[in-house]
PDB file of N, CA and C in Angstrom:
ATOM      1  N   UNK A   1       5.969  -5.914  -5.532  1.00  0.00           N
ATOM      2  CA  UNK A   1       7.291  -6.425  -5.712  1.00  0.00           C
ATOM      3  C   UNK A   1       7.213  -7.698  -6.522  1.00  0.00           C
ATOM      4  N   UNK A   2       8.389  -8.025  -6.746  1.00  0.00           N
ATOM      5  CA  UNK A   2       8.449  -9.222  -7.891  1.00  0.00           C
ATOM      6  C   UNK A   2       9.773  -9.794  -7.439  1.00  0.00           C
ATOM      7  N   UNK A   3       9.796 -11.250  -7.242  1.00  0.00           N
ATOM      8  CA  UNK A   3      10.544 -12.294  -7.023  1.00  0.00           C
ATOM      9  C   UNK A   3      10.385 -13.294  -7.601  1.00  0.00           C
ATOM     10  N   UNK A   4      12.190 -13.976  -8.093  1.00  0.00           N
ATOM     11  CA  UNK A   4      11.853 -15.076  -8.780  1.00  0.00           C
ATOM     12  C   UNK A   4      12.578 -16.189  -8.376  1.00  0.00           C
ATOM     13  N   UNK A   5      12.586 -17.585  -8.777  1.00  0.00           N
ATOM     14  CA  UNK A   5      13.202 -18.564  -8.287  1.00  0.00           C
ATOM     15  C   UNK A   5      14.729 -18.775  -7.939  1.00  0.00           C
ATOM     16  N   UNK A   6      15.184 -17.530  -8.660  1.00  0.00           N
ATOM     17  CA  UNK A   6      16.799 -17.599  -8.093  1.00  0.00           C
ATOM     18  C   UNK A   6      17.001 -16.641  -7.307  1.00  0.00           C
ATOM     19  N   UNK A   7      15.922 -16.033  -6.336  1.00  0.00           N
ATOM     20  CA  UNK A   7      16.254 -15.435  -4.936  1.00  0.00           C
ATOM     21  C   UNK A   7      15.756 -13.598  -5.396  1.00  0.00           C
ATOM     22  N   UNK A   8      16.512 -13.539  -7.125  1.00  0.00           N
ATOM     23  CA  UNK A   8      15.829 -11.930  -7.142  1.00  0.00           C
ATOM     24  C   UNK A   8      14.679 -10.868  -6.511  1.00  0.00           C
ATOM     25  N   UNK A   9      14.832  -9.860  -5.802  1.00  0.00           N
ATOM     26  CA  UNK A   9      13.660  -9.342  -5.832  1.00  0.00           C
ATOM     27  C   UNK A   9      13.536  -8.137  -6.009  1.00  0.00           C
ATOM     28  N   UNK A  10      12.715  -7.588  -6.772  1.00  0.00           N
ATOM     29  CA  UNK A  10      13.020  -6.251  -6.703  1.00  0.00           C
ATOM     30  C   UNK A  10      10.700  -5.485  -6.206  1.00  0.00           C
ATOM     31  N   UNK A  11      11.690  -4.112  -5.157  1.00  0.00           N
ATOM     32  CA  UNK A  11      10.368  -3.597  -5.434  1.00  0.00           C
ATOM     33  C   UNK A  11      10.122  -2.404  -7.036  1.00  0.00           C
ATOM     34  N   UNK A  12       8.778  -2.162  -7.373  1.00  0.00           N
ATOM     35  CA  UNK A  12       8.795  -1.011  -8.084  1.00  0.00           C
ATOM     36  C   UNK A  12       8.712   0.560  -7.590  1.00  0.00           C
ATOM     37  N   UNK A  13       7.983   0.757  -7.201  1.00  0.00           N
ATOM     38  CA  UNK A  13       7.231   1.517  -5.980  1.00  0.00           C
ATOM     39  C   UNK A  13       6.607   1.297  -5.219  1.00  0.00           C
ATOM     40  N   UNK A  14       6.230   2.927  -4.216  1.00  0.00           N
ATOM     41  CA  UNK A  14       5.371   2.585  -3.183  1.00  0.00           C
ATOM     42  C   UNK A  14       4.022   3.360  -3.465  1.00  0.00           C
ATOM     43  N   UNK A  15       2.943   3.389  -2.983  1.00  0.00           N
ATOM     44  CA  UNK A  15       1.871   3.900  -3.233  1.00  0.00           C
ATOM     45  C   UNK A  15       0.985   4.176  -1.533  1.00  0.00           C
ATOM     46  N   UNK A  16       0.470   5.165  -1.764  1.00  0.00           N
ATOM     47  CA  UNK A  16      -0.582   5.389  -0.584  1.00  0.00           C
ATOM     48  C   UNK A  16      -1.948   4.814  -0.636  1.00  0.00           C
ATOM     49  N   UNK A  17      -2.372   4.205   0.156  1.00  0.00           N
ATOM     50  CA  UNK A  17      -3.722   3.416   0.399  1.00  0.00           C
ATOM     51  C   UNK A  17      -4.335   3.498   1.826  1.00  0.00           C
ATOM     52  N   UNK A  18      -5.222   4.586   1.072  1.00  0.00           N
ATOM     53  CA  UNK A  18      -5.891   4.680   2.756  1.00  0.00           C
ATOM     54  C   UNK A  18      -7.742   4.607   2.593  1.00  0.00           C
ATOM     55  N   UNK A  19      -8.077   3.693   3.864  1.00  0.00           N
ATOM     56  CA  UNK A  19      -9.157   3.191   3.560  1.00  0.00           C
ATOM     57  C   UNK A  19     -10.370   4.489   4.524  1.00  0.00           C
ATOM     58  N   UNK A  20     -11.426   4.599   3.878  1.00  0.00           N
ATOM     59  CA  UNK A  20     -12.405   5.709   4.407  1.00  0.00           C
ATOM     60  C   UNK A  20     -13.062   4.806   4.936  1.00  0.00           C
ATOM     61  N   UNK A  21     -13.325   5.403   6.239  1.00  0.00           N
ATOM     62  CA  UNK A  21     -14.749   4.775   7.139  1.00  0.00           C
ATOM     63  C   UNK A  21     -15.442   3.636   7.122  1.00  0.00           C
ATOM     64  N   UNK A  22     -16.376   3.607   6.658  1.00  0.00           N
ATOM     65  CA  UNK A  22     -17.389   2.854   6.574  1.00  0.00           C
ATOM     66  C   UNK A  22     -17.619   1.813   5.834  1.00  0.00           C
ATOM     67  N   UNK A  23     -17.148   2.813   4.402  1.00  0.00           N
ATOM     68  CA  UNK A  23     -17.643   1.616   3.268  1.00  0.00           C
ATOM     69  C   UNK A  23     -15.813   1.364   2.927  1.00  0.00           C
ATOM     70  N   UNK A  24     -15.374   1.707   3.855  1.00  0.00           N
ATOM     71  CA  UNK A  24     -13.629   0.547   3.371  1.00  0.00           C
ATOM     72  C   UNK A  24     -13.444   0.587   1.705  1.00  0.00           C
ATOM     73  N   UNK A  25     -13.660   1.472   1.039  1.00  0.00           N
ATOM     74  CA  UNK A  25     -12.711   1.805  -0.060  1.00  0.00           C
ATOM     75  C   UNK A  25     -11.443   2.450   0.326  1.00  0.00           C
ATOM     76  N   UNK A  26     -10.196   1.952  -0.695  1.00  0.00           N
ATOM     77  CA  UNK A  26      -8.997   2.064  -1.233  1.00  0.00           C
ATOM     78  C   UNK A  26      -8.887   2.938  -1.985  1.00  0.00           C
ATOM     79  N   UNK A  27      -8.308   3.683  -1.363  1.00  0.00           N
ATOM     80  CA  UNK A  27      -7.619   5.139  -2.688  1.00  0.00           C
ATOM     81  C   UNK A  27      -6.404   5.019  -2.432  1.00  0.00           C
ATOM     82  N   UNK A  28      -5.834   4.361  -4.023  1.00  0.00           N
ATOM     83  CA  UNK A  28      -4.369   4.120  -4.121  1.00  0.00           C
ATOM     84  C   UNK A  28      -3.827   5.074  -5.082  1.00  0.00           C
ATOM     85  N   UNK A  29      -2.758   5.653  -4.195  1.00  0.00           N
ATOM     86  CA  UNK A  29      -2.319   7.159  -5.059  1.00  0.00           C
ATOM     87  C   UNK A  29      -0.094   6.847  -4.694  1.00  0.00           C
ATOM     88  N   UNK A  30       0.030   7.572  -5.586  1.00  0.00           N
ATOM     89  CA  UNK A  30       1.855   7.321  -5.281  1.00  0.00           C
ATOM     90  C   UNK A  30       1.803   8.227  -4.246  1.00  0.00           C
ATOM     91  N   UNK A  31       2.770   7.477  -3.296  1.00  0.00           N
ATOM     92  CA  UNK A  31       3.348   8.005  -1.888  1.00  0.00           C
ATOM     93  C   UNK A  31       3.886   9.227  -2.407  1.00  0.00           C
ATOM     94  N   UNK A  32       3.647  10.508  -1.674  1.00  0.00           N
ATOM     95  CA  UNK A  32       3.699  11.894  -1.522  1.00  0.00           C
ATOM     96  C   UNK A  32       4.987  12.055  -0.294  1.00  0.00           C
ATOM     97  N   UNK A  33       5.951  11.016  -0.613  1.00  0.00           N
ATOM     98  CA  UNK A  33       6.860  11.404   0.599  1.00  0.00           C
ATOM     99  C   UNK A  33       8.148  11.687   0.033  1.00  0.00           C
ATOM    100  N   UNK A  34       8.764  12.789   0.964  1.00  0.00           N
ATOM    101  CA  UNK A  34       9.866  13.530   0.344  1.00  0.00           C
ATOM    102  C   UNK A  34      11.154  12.871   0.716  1.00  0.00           C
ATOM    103  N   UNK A  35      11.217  11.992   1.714  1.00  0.00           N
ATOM    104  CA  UNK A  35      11.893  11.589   2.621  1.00  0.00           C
ATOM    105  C   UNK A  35      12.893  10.598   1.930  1.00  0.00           C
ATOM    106  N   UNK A  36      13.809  10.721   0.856  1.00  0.00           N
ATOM    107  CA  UNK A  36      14.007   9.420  -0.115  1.00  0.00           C
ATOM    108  C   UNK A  36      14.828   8.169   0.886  1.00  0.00           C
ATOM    109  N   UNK A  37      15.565   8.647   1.756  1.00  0.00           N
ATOM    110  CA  UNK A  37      16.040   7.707   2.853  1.00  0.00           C
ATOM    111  C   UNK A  37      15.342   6.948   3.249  1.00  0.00           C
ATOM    112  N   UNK A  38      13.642   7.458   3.780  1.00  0.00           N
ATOM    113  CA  UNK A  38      12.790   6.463   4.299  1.00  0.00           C
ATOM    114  C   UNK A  38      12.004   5.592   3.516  1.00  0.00           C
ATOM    115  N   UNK A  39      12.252   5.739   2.040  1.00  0.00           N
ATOM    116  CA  UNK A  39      11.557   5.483   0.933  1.00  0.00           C
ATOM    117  C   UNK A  39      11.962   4.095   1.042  1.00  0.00           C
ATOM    118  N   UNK A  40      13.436   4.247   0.673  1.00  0.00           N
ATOM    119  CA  UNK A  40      14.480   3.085   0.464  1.00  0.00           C
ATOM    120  C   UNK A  40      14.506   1.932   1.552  1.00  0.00           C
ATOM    121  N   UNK A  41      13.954   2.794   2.630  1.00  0.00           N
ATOM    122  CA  UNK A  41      14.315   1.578   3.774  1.00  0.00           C
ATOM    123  C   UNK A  41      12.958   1.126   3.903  1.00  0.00           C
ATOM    124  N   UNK A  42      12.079   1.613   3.593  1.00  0.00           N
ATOM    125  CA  UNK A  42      10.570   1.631   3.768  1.00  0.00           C
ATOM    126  C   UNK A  42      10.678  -0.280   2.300  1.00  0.00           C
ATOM    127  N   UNK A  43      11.121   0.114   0.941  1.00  0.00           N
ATOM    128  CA  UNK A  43      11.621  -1.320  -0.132  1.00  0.00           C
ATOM    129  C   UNK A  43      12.353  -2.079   1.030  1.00  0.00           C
ATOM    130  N   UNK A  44      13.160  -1.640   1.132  1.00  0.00           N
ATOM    131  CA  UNK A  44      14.796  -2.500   1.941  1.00  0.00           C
ATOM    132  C   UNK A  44      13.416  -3.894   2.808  1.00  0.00           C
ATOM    133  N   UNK A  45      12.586  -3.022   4.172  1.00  0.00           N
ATOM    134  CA  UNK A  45      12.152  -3.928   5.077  1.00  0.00           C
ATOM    135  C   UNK A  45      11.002  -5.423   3.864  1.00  0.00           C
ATOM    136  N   UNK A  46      10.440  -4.509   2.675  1.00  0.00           N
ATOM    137  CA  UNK A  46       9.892  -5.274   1.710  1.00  0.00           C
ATOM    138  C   UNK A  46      10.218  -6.844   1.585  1.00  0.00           C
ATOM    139  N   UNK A  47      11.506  -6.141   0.808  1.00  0.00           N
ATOM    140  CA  UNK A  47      12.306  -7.099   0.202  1.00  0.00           C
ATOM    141  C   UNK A  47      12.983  -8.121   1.019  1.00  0.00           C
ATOM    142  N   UNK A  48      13.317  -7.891   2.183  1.00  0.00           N
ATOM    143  CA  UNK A  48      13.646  -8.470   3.520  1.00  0.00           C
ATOM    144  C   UNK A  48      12.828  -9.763   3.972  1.00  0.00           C
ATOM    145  N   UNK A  49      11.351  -9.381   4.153  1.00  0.00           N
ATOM    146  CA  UNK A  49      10.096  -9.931   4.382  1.00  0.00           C
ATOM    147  C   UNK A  49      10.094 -11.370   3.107  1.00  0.00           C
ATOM    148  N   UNK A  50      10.590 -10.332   1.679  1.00  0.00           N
ATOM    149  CA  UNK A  50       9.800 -11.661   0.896  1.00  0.00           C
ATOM    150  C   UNK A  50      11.071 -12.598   0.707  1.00  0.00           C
ATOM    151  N   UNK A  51      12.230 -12.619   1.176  1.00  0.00           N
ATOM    152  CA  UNK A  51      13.073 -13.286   0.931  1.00  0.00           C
ATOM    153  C   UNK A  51      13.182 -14.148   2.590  1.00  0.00           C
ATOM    154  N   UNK A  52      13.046 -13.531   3.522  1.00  0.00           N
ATOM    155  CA  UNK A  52      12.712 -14.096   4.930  1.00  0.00           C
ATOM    156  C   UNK A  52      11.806 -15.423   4.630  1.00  0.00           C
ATOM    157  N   UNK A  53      10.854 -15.787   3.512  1.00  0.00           N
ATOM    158  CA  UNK A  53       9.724 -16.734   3.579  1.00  0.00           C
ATOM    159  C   UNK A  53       9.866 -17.084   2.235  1.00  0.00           C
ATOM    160  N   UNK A  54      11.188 -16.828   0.961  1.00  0.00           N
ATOM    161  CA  UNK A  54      11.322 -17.335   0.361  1.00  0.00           C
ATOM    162  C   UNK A  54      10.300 -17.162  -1.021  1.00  0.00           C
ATOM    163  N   UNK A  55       9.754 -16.093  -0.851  1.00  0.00           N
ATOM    164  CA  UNK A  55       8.972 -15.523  -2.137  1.00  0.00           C
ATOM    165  C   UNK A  55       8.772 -16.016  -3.157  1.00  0.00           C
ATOM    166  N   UNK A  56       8.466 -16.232  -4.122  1.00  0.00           N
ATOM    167  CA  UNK A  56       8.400 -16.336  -5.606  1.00  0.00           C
ATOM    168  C   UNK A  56       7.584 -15.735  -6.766  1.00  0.00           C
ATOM    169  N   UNK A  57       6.922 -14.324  -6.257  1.00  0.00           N
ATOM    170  CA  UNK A  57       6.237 -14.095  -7.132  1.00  0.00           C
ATOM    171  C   UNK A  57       5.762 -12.352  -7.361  1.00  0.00           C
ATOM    172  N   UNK A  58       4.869 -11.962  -7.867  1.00  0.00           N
ATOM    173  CA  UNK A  58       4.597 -10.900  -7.591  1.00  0.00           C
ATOM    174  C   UNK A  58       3.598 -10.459  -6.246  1.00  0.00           C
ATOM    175  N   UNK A  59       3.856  -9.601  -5.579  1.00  0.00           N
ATOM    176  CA  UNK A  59       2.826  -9.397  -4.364  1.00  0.00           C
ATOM    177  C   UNK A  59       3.157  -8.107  -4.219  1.00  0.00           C
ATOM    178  N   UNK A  60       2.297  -7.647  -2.531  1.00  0.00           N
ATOM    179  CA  UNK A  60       2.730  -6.422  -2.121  1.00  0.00           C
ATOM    180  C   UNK A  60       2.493  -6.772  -0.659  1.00  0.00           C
ATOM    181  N   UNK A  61       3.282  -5.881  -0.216  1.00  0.00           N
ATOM    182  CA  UNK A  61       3.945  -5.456   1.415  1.00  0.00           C
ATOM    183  C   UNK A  61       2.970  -4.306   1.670  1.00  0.00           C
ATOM    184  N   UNK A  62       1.974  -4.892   3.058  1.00  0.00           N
ATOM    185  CA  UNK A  62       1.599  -3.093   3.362  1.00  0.00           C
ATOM    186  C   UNK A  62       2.121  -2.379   4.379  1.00  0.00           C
ATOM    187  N   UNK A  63       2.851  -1.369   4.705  1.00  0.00           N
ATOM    188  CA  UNK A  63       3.803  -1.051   5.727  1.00  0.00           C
ATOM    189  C   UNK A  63       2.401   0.173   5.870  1.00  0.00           C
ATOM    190  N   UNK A  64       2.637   0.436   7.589  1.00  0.00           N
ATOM    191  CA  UNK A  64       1.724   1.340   8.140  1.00  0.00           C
ATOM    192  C   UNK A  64       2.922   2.522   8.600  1.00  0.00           C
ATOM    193  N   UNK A  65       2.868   3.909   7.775  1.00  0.00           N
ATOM    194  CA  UNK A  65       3.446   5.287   8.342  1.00  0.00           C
ATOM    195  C   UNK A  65       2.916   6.124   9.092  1.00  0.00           C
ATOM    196  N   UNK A  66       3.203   5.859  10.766  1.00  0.00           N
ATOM    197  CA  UNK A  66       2.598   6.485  11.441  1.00  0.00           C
ATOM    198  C   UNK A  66       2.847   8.056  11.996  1.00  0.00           C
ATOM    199  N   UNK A  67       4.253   8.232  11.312  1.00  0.00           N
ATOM    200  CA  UNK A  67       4.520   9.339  11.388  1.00  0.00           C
ATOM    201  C   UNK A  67       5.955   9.524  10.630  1.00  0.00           C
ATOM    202  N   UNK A  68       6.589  10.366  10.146  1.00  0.00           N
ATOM    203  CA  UNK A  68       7.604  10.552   9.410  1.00  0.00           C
ATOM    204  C   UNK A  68       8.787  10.060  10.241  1.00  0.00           C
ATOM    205  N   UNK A  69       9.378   8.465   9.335  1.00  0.00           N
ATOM    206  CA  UNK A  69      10.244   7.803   9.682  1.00  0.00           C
ATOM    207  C   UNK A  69      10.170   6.334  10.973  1.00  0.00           C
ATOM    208  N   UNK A  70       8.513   6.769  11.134  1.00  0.00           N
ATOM    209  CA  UNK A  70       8.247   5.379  12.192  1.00  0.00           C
ATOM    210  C   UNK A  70       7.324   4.730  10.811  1.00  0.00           C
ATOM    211  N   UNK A  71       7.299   3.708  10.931  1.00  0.00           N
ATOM    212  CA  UNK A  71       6.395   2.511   9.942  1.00  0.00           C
ATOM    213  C   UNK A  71       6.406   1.414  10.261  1.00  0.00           C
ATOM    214  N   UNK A  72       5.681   0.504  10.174  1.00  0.00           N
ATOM    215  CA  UNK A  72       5.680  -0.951  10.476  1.00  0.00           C
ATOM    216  C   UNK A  72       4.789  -1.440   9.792  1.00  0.00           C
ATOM    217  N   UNK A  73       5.147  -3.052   9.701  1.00  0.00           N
ATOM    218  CA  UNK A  73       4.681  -3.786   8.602  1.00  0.00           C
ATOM    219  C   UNK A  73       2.936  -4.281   8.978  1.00  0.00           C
ATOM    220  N   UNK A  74       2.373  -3.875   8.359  1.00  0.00           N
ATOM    221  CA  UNK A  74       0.443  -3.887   8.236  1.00  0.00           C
ATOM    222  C   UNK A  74       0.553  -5.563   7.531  1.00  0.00           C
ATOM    223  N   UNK A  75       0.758  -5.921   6.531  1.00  0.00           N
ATOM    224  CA  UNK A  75      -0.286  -7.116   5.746  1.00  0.00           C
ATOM    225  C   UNK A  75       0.779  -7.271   4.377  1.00  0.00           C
ATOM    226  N   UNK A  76       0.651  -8.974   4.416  1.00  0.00           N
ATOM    227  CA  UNK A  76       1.180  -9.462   3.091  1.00  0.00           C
ATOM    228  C   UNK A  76       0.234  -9.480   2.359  1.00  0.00           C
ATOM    229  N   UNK A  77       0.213  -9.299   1.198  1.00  0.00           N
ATOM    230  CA  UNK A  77      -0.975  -9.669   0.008  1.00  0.00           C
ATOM    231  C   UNK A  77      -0.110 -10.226  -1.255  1.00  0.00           C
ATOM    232  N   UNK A  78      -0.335 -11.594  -1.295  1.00  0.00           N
ATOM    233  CA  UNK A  78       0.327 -12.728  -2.130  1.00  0.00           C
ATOM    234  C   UNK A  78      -0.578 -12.092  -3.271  1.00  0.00           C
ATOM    235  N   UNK A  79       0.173 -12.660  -4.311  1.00  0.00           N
ATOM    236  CA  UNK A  79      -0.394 -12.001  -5.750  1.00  0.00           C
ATOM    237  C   UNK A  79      -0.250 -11.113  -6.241  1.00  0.00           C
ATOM    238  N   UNK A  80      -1.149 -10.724  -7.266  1.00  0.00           N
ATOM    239  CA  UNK A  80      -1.092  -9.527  -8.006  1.00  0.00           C
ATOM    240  C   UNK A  80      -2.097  -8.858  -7.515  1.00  0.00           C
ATOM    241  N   UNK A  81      -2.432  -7.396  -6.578  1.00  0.00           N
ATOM    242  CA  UNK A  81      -3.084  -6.770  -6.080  1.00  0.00           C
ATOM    243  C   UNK A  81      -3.383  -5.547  -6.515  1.00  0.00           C
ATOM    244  N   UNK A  82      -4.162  -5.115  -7.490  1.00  0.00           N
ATOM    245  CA  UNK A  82      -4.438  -3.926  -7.911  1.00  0.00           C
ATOM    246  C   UNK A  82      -4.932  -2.666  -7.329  1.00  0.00           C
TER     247      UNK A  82
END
């Protein structure tokens, strides 16, 4: 997401990141979810978060989907996170 000093924020997308075992690599792939309602609210809680603490920049939100339509918020990562 991206926020700027006059409050804007917008997300772009969402992406899947799921870490394997052991050696904790990231495979970041676009979210495979059909659900566009939960998509939106899945940005909505985002954007919520970075304006709650007054944002200013680019970062990402990691929300945890534990099952279709439950999620909760995992980890801020300030910056640009590739």
């Amino acid at each position: 997401m991206f926020a700027d000093q006059q409050g804007n924020i917008v997300h772009l997308f969402e992406r899947e990141c799921s870490i394997q075992g052991g050696i904790k690599k990231s495979l970041k792939n676009p979210l495979s979810l059909d659900d566009s309602k939960l998509r939106q609210e899945m940005g909505r809680v985002a954007i919520n978060a970075a304006k709650a603490v007054g944002y200013q920049e680019a970062s990402t939100v990691g929300l945890l989907l534990i099952q279709q339509g439950r999620f909760y918020f995992m980890k801020w990562i300030p910056g640009y996170a590739s």
